[in-house]
Protein backbone atom coordinates (compact mmCIF):
# COMPACT_ATOMS: atom_id res chain seq x y z
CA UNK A 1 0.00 0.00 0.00
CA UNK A 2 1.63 3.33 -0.93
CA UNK A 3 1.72 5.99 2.14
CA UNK A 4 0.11 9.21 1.74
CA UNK A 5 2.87 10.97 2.78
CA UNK A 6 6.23 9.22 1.26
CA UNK A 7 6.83 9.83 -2.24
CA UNK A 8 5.59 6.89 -4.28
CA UNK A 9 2.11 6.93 -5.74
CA UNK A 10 -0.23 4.60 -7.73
CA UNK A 11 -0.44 6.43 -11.25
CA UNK A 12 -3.19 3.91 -12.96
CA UNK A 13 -5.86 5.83 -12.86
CA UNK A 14 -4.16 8.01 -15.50
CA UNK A 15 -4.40 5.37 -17.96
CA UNK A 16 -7.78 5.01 -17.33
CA UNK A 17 -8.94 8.87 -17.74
CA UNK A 18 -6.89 9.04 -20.77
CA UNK A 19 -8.56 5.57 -22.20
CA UNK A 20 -12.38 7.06 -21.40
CA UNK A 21 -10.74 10.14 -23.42
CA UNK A 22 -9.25 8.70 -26.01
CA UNK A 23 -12.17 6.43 -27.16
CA UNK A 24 -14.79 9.59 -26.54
CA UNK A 25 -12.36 12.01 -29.25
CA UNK A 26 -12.12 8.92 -31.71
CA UNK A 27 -15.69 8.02 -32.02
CA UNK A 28 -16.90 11.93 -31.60
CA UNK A 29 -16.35 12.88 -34.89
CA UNK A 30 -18.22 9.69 -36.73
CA UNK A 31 -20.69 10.58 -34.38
CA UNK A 32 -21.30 14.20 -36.07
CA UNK A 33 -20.76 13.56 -39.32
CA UNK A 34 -23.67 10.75 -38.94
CA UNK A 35 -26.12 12.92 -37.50
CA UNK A 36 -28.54 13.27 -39.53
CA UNK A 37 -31.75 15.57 -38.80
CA UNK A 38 -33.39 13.95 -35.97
CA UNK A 39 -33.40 16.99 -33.25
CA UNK A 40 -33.22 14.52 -30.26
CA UNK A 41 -30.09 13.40 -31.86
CA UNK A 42 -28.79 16.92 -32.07
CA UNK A 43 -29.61 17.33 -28.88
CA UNK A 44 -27.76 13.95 -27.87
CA UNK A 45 -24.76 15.10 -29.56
CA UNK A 46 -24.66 18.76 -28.40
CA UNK A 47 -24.53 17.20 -24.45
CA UNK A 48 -21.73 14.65 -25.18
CA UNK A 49 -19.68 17.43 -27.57
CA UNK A 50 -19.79 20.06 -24.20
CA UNK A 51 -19.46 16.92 -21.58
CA UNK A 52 -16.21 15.53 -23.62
CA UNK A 53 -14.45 18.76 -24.66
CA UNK A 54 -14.74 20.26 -20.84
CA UNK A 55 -13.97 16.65 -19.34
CA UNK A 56 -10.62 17.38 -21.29
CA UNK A 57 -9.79 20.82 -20.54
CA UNK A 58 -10.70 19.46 -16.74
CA UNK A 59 -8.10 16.86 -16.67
CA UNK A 60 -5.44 18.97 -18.35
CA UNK A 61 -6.00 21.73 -16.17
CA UNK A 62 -5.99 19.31 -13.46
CA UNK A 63 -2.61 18.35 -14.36
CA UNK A 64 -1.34 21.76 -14.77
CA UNK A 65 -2.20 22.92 -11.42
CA UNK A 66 -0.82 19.68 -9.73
CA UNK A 67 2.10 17.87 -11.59
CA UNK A 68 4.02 19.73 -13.73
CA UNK A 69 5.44 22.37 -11.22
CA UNK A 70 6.33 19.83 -8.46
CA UNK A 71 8.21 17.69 -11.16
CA UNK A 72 10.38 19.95 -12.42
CA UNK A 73 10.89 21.54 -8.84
CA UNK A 74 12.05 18.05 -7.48
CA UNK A 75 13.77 16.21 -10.77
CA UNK A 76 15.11 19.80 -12.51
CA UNK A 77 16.26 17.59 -15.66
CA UNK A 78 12.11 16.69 -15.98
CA UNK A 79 11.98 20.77 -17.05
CA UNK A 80 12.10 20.28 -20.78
CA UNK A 81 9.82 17.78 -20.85
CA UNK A 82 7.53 19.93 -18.33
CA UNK A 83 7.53 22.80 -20.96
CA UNK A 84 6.68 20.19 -23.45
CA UNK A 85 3.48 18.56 -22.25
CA UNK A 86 2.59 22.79 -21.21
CA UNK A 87 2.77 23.25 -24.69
CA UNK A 88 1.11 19.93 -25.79
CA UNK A 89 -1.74 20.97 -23.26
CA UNK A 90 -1.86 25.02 -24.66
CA UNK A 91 -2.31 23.60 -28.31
CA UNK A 92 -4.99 21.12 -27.43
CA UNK A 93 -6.89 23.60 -26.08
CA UNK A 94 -6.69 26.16 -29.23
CA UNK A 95 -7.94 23.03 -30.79
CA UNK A 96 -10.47 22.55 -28.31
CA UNK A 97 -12.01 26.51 -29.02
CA UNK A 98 -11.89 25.50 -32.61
CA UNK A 99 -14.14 22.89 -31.78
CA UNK A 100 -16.26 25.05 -29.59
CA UNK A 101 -16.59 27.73 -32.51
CA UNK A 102 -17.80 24.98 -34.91
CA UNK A 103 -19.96 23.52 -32.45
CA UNK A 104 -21.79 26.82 -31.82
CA UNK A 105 -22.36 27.17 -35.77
CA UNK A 106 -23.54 23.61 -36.20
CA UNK A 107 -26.23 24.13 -33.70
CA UNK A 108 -27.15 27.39 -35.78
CA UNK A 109 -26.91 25.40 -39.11
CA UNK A 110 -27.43 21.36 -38.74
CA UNK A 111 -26.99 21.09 -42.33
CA UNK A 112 -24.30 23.16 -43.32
CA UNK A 113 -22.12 22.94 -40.81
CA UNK A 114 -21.32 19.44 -39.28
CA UNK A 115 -18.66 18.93 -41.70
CA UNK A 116 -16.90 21.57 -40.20
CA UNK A 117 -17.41 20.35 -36.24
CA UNK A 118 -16.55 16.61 -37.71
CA UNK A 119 -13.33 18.05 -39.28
CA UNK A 120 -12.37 19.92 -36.03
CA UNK A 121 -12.74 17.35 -33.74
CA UNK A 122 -10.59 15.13 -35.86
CA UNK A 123 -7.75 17.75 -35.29
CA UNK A 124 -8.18 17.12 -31.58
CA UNK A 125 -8.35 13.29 -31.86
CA UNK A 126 -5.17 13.43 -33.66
CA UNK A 127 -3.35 15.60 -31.45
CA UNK A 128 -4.40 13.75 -28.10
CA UNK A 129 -3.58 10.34 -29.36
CA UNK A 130 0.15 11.56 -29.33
CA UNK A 131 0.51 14.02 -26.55
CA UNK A 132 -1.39 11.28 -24.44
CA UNK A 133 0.90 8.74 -25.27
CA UNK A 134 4.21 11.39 -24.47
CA UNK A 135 2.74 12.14 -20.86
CA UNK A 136 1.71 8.74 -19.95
CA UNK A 137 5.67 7.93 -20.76
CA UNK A 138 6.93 11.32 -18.99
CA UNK A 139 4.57 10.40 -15.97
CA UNK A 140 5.35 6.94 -15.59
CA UNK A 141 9.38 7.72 -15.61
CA UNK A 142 9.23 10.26 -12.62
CA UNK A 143 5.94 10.84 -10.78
CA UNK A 144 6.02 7.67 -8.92
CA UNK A 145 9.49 8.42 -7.11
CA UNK A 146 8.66 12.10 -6.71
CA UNK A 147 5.07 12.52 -5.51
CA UNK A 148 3.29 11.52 -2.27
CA UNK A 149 0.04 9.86 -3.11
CA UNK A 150 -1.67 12.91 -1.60
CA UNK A 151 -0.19 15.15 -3.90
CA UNK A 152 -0.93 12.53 -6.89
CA UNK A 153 -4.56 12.57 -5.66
CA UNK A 154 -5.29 15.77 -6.07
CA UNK A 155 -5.68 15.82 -9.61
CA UNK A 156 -8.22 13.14 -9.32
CA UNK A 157 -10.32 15.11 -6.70
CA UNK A 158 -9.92 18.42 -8.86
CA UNK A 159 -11.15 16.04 -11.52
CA UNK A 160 -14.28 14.94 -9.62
CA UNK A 161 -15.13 18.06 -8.08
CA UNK A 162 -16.06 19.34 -11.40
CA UNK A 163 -18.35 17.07 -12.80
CA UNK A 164 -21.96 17.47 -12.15
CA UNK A 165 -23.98 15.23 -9.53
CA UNK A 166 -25.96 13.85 -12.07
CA UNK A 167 -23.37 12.29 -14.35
CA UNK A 168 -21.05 11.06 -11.95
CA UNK A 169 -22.72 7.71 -11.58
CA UNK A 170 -22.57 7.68 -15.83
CA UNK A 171 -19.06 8.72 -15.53
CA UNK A 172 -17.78 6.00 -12.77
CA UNK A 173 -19.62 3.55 -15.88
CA UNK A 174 -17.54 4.83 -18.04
CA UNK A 175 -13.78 4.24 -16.18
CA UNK A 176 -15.74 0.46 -15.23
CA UNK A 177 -15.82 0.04 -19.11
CA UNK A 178 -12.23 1.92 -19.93
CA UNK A 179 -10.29 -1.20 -17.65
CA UNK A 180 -8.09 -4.28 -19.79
CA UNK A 181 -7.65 -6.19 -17.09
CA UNK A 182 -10.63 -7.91 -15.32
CA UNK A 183 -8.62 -7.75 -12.04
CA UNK A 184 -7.93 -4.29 -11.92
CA UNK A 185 -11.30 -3.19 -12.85
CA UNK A 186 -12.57 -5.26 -9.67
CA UNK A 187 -9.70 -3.94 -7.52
CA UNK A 188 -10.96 -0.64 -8.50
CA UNK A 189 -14.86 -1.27 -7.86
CA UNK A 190 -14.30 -3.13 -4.48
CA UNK A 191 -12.47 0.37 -3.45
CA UNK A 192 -15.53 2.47 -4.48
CA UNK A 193 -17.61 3.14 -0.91
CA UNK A 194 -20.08 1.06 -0.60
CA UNK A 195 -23.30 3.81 -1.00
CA UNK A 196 -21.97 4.60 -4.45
CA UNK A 197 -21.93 0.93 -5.19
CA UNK A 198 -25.13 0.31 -4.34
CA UNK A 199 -26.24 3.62 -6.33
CA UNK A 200 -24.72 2.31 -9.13
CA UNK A 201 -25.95 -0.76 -9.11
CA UNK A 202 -29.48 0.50 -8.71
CA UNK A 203 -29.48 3.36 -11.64
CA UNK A 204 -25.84 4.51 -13.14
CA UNK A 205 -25.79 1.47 -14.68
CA UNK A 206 -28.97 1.32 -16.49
CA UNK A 207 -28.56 5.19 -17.36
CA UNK A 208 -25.11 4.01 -19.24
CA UNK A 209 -26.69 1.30 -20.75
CA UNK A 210 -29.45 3.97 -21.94
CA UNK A 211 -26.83 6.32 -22.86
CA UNK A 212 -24.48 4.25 -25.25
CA UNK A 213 -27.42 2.13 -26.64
CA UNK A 214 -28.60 6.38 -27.82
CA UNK A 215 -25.02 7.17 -28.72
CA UNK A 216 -23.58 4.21 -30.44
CA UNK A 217 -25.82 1.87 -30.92
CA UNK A 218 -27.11 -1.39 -28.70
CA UNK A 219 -24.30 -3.49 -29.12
CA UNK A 220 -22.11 -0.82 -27.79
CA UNK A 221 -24.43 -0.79 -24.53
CA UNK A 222 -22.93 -4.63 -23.84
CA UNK A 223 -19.74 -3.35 -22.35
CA UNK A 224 -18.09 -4.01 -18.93
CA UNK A 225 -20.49 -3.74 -15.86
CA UNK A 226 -19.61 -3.80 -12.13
CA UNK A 227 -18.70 -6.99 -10.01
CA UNK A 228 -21.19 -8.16 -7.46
């Protein structure tokens, strides 16, 4: 068990964040560019477009205000690749406004303009597939020896703190899906109190079910579900 207070902290539940994100960027823009002109779609779409895009900006600013700063501070070789993922971060989220800015004129024009909003969340696919693969290398090199798990921590509570009471059950669905390994997914749901279990159990996991069977089709509603 890592101490909260000794450097040395469990980093896995980056790779789970950044799975949930990767696989929301990659399917988002097949998603738009299939819309069609059902309204409740629209509707569908313009929820998960705002949910992903500031789920991203969350984590990165998450990261900002917790990691870089300390690693560089403690490891001063880590600096270059500090000012690296700062930039990685500052370009992904001109990309991100570009995607705002085409969202905001596809909801003015659903026919003209989901080519554009399609196109601009492909730019931010492409982009987060490889700064997400650089920081997951740059993290897993030098966080673990420098940071407290505390101190790690606190980007997952800034993390949770923003996301609205009524999707957090949905979004604790969605990590339970992200996991490879059937043992870690269970290691993570027996630590989950108990109350949000049992909430869980009795309605986030229908509402995901309800949720991807709207977004992607029922056979993508089949995915991973809680242990007993």
């Amino acid at each position: 068990m890592m101490s909260p207070t000794a450097p040395g902290c469990d980093i896995r539940d980056l790779y789970i964040i950044h799975r949930v994100l990767r696989t929301a960027f990659s399917r988002a823009p097949g998603l738009v560019a299939a819309a069609g002109d059902d309204p409740a779609r629209h509707e569908l779409l313009d929820a998960h477009i705002k949910e992903i895009t500031e789920a991203l900006h969350r984590h990165h600013h998450g990261e900002d205000l917790t990691l870089w700063d300390r690693l560089a501070e403690r490891r001063p070789a880590c600096a270059l690749h500090v000012e690296q993922m700062r930039a990685q971060h500052a370009d992904i989220g001109r990309r991100l406004t570009d995607v705002k800015n085409a969202h905001a004129r596809w909801k003015a024009d659903r026919s003209g303009a989901n080519a554009e909003l399609a196109a601009a969340l492909e730019a931010v696919d492409t982009v987060l597939a490889a700064h997400l693969g650089d920081e997951e290398a740059f993290v897993a090199e030098h966080a673990p020896a420098l940071l407290t798990q505390t101190e790690w921590d606190e980007m997952r509570d800034h993390g949770i703190a923003g996301i609205p009471k009524n999707r957090l059950l949905i979004q604790l669905g969605y990590m339970l899906r992200a996991f490879e390994s059937e043992e870690e997914r269970a290691e993570f749901w027996r630590a989950i109190p108990l109350p949000a279990r049992a909430m869980y159990r009795l309605f986030g996991e229908r509402q995901l079910t309800r949720e991807l069977t709207a977004l992607y089709g029922p056979d993508d509603a089949a995915g991973r579900s809680a242990d007993a």
